[in-house]
PDB file of N, CA and C in Angstrom:
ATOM      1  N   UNK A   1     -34.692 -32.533 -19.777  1.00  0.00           N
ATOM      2  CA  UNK A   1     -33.549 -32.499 -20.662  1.00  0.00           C
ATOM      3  C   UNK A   1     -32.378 -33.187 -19.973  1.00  0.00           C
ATOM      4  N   UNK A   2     -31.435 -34.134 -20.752  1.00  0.00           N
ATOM      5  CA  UNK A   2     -30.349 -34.900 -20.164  1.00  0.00           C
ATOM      6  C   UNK A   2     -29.331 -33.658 -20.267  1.00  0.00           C
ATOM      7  N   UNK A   3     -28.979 -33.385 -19.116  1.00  0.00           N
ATOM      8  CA  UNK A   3     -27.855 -32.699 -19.149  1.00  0.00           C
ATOM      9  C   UNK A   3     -26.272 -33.345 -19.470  1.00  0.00           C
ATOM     10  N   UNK A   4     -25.524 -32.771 -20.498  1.00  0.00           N
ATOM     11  CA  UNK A   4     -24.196 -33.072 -21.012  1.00  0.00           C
ATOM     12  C   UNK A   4     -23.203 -32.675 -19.621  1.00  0.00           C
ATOM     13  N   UNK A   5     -22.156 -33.942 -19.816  1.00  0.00           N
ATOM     14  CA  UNK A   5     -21.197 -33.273 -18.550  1.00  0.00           C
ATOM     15  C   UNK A   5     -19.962 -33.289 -19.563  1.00  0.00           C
ATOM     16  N   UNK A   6     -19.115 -32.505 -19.607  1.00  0.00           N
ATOM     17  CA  UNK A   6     -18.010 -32.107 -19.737  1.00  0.00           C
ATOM     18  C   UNK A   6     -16.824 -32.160 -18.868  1.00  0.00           C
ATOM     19  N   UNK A   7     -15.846 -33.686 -19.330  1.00  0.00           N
ATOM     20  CA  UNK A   7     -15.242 -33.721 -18.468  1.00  0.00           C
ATOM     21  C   UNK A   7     -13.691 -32.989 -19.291  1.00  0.00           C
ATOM     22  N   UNK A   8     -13.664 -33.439 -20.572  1.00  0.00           N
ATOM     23  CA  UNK A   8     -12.282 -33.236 -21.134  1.00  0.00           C
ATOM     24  C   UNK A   8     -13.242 -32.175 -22.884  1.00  0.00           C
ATOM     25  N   UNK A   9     -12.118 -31.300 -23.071  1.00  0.00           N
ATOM     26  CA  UNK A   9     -12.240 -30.230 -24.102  1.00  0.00           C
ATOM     27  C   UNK A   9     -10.811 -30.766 -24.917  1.00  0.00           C
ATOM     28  N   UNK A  10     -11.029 -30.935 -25.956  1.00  0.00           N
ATOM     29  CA  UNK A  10     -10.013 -31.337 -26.817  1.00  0.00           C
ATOM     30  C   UNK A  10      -9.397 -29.968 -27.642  1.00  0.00           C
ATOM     31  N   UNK A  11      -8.593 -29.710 -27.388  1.00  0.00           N
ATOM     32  CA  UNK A  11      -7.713 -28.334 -28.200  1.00  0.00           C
ATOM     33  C   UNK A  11      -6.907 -28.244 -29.523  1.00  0.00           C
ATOM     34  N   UNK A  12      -6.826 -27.612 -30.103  1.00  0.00           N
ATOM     35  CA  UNK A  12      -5.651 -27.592 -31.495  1.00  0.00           C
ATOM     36  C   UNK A  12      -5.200 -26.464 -31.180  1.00  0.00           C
ATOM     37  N   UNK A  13      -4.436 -26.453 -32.721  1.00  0.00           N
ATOM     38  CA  UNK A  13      -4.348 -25.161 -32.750  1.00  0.00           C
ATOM     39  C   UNK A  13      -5.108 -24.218 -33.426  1.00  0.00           C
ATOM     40  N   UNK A  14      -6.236 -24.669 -34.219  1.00  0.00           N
ATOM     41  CA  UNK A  14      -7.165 -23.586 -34.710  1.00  0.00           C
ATOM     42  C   UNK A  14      -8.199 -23.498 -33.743  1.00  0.00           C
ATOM     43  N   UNK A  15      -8.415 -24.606 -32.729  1.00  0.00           N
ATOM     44  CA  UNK A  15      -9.937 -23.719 -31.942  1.00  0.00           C
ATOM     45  C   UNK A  15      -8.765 -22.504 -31.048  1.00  0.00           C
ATOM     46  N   UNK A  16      -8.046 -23.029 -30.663  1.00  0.00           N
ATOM     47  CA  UNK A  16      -7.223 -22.148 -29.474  1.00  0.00           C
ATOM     48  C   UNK A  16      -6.897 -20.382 -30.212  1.00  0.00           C
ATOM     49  N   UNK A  17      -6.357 -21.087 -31.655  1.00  0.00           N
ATOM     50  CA  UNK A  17      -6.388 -19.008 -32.190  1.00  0.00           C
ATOM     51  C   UNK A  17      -7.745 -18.861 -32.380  1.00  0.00           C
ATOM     52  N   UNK A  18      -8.563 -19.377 -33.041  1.00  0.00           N
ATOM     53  CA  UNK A  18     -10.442 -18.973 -33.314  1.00  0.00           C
ATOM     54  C   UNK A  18     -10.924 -18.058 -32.243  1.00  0.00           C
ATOM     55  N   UNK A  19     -11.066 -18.990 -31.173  1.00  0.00           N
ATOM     56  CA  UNK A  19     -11.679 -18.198 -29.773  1.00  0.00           C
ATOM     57  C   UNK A  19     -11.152 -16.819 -29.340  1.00  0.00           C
ATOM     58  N   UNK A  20      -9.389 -16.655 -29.741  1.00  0.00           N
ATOM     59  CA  UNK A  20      -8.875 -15.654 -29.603  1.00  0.00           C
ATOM     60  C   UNK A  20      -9.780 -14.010 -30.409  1.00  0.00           C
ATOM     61  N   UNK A  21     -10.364 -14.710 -31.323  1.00  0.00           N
ATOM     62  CA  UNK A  21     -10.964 -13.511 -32.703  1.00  0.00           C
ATOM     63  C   UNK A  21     -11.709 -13.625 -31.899  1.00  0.00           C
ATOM     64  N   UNK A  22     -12.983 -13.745 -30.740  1.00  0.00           N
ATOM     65  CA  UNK A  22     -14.017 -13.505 -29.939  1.00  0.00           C
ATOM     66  C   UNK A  22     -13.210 -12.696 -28.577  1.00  0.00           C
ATOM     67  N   UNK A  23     -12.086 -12.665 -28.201  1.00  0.00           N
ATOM     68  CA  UNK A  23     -11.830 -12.359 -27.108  1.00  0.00           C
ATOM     69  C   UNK A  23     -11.687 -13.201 -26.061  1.00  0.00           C
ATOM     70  N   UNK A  24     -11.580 -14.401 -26.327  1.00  0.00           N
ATOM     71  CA  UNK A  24     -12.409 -15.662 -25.052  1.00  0.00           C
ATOM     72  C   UNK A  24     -10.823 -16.373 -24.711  1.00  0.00           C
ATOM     73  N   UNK A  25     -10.571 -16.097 -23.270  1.00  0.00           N
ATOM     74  CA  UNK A  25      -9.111 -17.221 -23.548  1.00  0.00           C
ATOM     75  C   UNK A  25      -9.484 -18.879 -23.296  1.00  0.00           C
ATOM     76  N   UNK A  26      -8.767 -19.508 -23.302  1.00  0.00           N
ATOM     77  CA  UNK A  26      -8.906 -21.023 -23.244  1.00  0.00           C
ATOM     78  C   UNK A  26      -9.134 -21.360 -21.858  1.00  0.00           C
ATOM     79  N   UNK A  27      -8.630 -20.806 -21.225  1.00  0.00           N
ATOM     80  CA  UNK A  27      -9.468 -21.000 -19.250  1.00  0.00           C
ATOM     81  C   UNK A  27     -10.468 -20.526 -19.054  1.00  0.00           C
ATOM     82  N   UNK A  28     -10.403 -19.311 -19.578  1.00  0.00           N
ATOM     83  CA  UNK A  28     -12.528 -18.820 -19.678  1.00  0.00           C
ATOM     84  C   UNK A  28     -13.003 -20.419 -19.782  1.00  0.00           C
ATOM     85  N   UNK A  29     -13.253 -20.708 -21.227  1.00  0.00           N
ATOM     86  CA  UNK A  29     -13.795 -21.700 -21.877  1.00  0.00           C
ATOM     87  C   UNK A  29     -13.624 -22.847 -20.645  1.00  0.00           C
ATOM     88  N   UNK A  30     -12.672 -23.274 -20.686  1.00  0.00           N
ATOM     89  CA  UNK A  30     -12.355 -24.311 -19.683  1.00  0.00           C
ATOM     90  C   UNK A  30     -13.241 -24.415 -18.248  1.00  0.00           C
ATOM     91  N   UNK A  31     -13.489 -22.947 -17.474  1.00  0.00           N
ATOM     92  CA  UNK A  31     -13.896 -22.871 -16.751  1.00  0.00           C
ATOM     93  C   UNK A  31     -15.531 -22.794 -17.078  1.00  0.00           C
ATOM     94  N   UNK A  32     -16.194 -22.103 -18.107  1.00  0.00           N
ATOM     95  CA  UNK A  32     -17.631 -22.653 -18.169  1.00  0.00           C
ATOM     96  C   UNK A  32     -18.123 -23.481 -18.876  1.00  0.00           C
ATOM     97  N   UNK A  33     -16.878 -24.473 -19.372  1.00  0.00           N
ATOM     98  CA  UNK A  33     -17.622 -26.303 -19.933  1.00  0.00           C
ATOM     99  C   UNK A  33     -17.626 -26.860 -18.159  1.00  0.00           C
ATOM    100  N   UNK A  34     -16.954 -26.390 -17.503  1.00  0.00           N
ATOM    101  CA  UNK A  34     -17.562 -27.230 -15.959  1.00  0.00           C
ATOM    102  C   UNK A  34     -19.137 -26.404 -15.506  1.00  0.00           C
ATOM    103  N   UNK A  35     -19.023 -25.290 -15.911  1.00  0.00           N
ATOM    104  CA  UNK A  35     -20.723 -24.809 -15.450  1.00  0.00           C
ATOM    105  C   UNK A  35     -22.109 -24.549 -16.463  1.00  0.00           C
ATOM    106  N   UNK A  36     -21.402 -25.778 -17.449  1.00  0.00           N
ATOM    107  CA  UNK A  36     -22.834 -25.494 -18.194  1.00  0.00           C
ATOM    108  C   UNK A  36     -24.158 -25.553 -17.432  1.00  0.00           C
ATOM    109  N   UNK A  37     -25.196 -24.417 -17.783  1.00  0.00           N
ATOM    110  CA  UNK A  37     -26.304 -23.978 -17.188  1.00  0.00           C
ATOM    111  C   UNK A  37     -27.600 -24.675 -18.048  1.00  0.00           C
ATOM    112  N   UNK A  38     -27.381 -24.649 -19.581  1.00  0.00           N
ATOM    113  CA  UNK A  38     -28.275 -25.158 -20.784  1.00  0.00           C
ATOM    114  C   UNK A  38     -27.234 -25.804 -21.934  1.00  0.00           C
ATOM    115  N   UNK A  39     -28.002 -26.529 -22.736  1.00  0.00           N
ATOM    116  CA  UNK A  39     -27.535 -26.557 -23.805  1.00  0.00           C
ATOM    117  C   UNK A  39     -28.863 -27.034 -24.967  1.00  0.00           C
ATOM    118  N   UNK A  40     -28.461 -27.540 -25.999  1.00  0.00           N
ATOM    119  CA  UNK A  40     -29.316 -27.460 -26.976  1.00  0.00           C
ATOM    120  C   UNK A  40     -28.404 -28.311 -28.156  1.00  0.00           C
ATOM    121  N   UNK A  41     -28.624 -29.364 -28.962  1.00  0.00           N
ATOM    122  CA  UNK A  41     -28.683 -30.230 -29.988  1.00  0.00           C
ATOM    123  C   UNK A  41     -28.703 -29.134 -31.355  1.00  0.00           C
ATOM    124  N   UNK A  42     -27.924 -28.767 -32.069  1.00  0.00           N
ATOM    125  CA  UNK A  42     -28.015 -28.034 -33.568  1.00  0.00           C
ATOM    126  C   UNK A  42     -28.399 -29.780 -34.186  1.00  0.00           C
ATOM    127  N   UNK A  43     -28.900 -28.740 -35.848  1.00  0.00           N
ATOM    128  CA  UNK A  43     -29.493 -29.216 -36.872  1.00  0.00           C
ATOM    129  C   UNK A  43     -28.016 -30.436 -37.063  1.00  0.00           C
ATOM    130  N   UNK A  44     -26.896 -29.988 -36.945  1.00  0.00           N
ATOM    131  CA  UNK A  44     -25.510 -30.431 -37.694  1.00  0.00           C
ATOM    132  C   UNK A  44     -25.088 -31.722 -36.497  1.00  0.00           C
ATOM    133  N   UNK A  45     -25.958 -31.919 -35.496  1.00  0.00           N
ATOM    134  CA  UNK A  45     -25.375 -32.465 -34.508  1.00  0.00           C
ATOM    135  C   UNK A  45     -24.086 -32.334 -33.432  1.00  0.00           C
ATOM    136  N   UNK A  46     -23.873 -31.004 -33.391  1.00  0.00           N
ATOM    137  CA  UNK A  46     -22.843 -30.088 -32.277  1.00  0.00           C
ATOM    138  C   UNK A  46     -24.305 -29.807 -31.540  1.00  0.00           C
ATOM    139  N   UNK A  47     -23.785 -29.263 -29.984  1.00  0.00           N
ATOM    140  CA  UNK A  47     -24.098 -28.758 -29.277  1.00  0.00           C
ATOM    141  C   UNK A  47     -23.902 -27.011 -28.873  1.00  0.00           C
ATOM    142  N   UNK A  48     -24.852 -26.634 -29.251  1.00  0.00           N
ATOM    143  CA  UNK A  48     -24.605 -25.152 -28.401  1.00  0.00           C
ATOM    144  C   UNK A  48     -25.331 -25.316 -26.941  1.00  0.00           C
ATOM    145  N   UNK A  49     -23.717 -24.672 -26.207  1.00  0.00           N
ATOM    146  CA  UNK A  49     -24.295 -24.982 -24.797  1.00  0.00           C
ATOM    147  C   UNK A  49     -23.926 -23.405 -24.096  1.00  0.00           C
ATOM    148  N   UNK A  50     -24.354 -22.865 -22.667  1.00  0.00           N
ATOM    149  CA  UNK A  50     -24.025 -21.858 -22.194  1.00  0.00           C
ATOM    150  C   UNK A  50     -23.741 -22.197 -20.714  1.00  0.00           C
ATOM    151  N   UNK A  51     -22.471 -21.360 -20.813  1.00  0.00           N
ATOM    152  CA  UNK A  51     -22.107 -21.458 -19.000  1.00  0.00           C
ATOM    153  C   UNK A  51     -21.605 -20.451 -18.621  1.00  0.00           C
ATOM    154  N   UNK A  52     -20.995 -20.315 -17.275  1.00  0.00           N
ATOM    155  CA  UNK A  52     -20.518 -19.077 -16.733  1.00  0.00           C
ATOM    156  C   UNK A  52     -19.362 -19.187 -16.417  1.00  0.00           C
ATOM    157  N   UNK A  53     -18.321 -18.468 -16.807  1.00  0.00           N
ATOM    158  CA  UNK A  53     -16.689 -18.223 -16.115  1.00  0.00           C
ATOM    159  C   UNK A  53     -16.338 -16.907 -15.465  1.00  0.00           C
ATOM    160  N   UNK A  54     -16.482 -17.256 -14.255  1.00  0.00           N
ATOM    161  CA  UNK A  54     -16.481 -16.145 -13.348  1.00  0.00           C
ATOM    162  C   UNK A  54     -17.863 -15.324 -13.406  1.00  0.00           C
ATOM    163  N   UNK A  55     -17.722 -13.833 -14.116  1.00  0.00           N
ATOM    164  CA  UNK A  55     -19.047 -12.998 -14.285  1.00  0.00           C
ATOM    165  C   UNK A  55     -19.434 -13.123 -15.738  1.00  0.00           C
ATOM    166  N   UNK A  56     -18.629 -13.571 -16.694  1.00  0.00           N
ATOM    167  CA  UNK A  56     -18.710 -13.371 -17.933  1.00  0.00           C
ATOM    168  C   UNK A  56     -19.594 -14.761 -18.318  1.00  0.00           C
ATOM    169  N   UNK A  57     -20.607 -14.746 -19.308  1.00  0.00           N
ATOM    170  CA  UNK A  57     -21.035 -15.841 -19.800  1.00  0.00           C
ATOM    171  C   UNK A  57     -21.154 -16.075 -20.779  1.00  0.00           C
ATOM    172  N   UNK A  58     -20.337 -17.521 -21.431  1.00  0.00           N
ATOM    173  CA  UNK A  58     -19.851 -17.692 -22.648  1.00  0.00           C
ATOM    174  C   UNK A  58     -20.988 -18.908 -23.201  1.00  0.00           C
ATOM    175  N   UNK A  59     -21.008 -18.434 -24.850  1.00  0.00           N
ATOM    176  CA  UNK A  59     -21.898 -19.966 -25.318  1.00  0.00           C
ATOM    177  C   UNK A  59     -20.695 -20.685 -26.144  1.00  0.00           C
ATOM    178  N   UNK A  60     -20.786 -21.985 -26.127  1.00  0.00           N
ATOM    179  CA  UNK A  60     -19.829 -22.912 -26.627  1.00  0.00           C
ATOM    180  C   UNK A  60     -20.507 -23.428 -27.516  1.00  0.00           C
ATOM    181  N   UNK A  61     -19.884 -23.973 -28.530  1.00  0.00           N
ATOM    182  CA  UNK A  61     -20.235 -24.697 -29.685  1.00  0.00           C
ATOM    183  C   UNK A  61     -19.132 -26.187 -29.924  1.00  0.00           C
ATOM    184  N   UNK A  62     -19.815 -27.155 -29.129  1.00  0.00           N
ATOM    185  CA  UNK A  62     -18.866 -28.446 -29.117  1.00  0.00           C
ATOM    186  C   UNK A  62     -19.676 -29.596 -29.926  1.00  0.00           C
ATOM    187  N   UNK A  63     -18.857 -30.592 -30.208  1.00  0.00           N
ATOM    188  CA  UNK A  63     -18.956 -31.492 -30.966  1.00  0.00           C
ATOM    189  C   UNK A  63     -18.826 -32.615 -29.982  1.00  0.00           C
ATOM    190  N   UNK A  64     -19.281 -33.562 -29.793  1.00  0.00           N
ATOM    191  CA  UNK A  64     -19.099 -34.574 -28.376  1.00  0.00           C
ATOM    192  C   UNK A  64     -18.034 -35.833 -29.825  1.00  0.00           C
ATOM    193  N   UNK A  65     -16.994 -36.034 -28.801  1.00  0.00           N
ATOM    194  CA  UNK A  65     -16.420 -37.157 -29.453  1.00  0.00           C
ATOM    195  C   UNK A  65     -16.397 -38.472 -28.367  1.00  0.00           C
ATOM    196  N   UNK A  66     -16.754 -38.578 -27.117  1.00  0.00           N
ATOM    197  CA  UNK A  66     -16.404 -39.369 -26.780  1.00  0.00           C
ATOM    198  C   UNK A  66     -17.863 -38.924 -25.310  1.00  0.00           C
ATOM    199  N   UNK A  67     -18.155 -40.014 -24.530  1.00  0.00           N
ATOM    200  CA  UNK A  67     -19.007 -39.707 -23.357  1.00  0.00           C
ATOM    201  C   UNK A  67     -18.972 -38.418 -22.902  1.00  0.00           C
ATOM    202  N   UNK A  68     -17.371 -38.395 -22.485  1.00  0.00           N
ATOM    203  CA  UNK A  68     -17.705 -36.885 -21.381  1.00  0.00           C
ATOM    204  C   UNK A  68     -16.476 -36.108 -22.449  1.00  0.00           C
ATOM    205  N   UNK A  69     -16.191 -36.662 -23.350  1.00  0.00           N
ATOM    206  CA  UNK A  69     -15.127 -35.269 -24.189  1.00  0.00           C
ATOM    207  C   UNK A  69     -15.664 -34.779 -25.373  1.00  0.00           C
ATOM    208  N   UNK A  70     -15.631 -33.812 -25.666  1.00  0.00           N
ATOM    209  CA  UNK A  70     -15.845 -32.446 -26.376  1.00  0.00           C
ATOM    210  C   UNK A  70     -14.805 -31.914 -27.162  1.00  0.00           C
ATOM    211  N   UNK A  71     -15.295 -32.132 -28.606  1.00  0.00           N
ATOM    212  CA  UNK A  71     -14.184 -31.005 -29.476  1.00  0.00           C
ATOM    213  C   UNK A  71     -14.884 -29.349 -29.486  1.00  0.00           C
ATOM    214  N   UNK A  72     -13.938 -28.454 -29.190  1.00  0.00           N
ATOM    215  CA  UNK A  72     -14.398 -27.000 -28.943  1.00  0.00           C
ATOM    216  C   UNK A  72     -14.102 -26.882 -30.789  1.00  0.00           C
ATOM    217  N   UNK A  73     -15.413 -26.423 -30.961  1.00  0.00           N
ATOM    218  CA  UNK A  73     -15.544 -25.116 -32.329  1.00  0.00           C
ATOM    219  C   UNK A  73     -15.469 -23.873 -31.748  1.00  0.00           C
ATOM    220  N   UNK A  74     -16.127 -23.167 -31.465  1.00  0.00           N
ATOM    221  CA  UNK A  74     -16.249 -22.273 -31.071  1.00  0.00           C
ATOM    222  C   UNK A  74     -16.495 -21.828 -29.976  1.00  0.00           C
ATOM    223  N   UNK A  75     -16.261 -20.904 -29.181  1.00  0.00           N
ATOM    224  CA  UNK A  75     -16.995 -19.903 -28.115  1.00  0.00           C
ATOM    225  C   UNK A  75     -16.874 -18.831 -28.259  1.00  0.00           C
ATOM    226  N   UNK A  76     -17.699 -17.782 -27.562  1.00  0.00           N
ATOM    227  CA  UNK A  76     -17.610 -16.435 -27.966  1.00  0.00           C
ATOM    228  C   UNK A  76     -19.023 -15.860 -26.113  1.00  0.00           C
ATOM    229  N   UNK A  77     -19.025 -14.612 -26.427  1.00  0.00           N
ATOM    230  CA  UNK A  77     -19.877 -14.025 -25.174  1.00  0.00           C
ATOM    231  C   UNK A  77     -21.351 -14.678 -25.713  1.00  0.00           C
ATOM    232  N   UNK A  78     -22.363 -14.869 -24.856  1.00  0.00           N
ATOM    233  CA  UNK A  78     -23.526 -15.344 -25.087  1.00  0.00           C
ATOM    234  C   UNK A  78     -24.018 -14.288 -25.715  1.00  0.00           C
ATOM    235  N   UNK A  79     -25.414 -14.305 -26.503  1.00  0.00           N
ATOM    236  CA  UNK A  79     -26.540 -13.098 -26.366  1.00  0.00           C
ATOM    237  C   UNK A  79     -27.139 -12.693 -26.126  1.00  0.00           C
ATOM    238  N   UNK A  80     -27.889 -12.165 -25.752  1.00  0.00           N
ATOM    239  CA  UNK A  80     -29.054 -11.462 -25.003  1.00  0.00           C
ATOM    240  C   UNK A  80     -30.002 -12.388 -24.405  1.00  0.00           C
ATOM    241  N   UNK A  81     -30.506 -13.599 -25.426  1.00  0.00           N
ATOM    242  CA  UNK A  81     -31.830 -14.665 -25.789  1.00  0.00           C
ATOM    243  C   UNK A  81     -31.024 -15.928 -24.407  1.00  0.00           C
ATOM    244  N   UNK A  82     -29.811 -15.841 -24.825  1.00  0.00           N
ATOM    245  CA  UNK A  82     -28.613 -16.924 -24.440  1.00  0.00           C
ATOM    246  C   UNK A  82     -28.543 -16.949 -22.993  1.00  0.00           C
ATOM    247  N   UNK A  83     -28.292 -15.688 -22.917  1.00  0.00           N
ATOM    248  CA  UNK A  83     -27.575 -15.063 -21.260  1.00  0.00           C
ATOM    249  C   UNK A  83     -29.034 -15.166 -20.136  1.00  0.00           C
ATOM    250  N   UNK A  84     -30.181 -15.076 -21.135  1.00  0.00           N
ATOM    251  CA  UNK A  84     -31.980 -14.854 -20.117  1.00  0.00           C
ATOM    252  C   UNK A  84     -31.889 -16.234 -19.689  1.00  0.00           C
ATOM    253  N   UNK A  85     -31.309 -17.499 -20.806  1.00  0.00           N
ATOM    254  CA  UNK A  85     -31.832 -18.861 -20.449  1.00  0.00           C
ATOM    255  C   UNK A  85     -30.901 -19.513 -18.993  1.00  0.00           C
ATOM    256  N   UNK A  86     -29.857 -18.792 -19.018  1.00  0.00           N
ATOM    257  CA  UNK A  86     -29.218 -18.892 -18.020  1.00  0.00           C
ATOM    258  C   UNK A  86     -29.245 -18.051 -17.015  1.00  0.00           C
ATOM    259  N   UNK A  87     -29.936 -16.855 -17.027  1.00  0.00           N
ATOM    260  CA  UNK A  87     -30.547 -16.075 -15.774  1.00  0.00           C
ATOM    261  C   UNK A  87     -31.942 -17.129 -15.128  1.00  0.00           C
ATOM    262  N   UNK A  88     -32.747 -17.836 -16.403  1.00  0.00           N
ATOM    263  CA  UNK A  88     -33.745 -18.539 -15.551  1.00  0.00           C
ATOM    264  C   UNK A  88     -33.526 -19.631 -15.024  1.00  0.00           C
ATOM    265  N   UNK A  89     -32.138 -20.346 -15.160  1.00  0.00           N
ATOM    266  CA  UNK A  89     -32.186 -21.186 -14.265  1.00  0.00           C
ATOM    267  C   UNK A  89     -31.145 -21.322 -13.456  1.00  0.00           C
ATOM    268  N   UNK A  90     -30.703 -19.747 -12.576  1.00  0.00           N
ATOM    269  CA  UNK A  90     -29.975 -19.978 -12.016  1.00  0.00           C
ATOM    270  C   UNK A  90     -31.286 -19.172 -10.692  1.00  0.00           C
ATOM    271  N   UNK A  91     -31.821 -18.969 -10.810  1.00  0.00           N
ATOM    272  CA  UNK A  91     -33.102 -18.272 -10.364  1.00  0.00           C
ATOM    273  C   UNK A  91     -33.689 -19.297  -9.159  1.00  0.00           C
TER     274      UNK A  91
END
């Protein structure tokens, strides 16, 4: 799998309140688009990807606009299925 690098996260003001309704602040996020662990191609052509900020591990839902930049839709805490794929490859 080609791994995505994330150099720049593009912000508004609706992803920045959105993420807020998950609990997630914008440096969380910030800090695990530098440690994505997996990601994965949706049907819609966004990316759901998962990384770690600090102990907490968040899945992101970005849109690639440019090589290494990323529009943030969403993030929120991973799930159960989410959080294993990133226990196996930090293993």
């Amino acid at each position: 799998m080609t791994r995505i690098k994330i150099k720049t996260l593009l912000w508004d003001d609706w992803n920045t309140e959105h993420i807020k309704k998950h609990n997630v602040t914008v440096n969380e996020v910030e800090i695990a688009a530098k440690n994505i662990s997996w990601h994965k191609k949706t049907k819609n052509g966004k990316y759901l990807a998962g990384g770690r900020s600090g102990r907490r591990i968040l899945s992101l839902i970005i849109r690639r606009k440019e090589r290494t930049t990323y529009y943030l839709v969403t993030a929120r805490d991973a799930e159960k299925k989410e959080r294993k794929k990133l226990y196996e490859r930090e293993v």
